[in-house]
Protein backbone atom coordinates (compact mmCIF):
# COMPACT_ATOMS: atom_id res chain seq x y z
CA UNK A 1 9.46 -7.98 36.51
CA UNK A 2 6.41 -5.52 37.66
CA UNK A 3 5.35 -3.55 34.77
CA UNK A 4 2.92 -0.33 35.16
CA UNK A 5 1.11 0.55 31.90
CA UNK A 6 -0.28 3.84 31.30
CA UNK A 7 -2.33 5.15 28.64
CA UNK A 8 -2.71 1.80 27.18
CA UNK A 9 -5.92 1.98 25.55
CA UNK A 10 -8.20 0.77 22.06
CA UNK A 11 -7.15 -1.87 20.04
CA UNK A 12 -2.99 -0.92 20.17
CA UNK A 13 -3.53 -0.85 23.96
CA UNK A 14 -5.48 -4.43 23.79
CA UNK A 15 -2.60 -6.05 21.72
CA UNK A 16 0.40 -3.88 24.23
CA UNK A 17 -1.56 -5.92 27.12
CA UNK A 18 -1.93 -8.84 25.40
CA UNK A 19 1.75 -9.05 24.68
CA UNK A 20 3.30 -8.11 27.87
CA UNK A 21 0.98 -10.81 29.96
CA UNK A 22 1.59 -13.57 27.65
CA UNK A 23 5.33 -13.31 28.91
CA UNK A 24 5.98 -15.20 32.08
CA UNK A 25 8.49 -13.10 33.33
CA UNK A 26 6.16 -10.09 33.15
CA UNK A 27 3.41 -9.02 35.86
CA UNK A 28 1.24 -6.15 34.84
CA UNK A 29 0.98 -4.45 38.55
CA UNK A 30 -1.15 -1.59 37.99
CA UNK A 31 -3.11 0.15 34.52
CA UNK A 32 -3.42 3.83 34.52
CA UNK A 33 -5.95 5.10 31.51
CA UNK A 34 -4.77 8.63 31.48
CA UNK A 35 -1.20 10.01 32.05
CA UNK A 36 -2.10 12.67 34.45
CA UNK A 37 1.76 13.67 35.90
CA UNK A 38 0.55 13.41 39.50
CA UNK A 39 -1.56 10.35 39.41
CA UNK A 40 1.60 8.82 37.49
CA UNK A 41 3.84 10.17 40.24
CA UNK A 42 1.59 8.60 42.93
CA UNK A 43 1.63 4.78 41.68
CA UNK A 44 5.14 5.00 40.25
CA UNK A 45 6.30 5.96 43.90
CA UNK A 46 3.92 3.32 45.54
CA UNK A 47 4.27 0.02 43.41
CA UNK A 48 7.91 0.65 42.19
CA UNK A 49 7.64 -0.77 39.09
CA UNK A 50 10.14 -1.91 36.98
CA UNK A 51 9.44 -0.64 33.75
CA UNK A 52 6.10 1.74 33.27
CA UNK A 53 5.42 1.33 29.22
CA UNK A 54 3.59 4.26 28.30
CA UNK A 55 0.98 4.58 25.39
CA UNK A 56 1.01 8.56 23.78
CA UNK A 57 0.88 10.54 21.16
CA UNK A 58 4.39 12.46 21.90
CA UNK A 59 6.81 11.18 23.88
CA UNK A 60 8.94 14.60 24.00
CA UNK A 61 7.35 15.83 26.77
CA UNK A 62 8.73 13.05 29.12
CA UNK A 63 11.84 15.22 29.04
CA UNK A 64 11.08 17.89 30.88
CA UNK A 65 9.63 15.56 33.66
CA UNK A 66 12.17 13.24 35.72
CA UNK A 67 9.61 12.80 38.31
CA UNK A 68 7.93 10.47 36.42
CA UNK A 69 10.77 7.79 36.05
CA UNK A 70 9.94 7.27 39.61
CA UNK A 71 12.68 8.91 41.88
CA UNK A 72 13.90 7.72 44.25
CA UNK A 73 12.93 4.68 43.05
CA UNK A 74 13.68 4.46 39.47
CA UNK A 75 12.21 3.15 36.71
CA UNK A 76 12.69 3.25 32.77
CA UNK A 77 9.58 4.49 30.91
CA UNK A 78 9.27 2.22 27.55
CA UNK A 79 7.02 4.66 25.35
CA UNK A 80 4.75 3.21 22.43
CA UNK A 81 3.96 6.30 20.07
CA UNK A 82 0.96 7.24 17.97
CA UNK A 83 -0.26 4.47 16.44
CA UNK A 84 2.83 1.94 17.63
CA UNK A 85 4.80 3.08 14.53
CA UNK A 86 7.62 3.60 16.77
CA UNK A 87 8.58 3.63 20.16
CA UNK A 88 11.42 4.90 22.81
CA UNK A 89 12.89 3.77 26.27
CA UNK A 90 13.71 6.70 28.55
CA UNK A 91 15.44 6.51 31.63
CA UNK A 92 16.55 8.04 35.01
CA UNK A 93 19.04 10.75 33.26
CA UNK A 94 16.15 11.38 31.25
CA UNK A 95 17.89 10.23 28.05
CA UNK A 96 15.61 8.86 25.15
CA UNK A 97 16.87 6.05 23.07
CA UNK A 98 14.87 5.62 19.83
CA UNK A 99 13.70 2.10 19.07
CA UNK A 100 12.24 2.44 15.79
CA UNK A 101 9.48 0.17 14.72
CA UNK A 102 7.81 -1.58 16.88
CA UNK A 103 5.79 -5.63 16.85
CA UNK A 104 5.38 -7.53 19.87
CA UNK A 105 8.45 -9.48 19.77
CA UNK A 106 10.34 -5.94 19.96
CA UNK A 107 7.95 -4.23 22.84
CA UNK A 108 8.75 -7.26 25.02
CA UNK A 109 12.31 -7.43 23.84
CA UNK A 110 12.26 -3.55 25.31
CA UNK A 111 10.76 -4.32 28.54
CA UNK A 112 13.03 -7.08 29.44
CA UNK A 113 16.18 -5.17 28.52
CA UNK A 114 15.07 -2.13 30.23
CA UNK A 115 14.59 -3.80 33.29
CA UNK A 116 18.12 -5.46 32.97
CA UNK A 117 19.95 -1.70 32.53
CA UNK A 118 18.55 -0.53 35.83
């Protein structure tokens, strides 16, 4: 599955990449190091990603923006917040589902069952 990762950056962004390209069913396909909405727009429309897993400090503010789940082609957004103390998966509707804590073994865990739902 393509992933696009956004945002992903210091040492929480070092072990997010880490994780997801040790997994052989996961290709990184593009990283963006801000999360400026249009850029985001752009790629998500161009490389169709699966899953885009998004590093931030809030995650609220993905509600109020469906364009970035990548209509018409959609994608789930897997969010790791703050520091990685928890994280979220969002989706087309945009509906947030919380995931709690996160390790690596639950990021991937994400990724690969956000990609199933869709």
């Amino acid at each position: 599955m393509g992933v696009l990762l956004v945002g992903c950056t210091g040492v929480l962004g070092d072990l997010i990449r880490g994780t997801l390209s040790g997994d052989p069913d996961v290709r990184v396909l593009h990283e963006l190091s801000g999360s400026s909405g249009d850029r985001l727009t752009t790629v998500v429309h161009r490389l169709r990603p699966d899953v885009v897993v998004w590093q931030l400090d809030d995650d609220r503010l993905l509600a109020g923006h469906p364009e970035y789940f990548g209509a018409p082609a959609a994608c789930s957004v897997v969010t790791v917040v703050s520091d990685g103390d928890s994280g979220s998966v969002w989706q087309l509707r945009p509906e947030r589902q919380a995931l709690g804590a996160l390790s690596p073994r639950t990021l991937v865990a994400a990724v690969h069952t956000t990609a199933v739902q869709q």
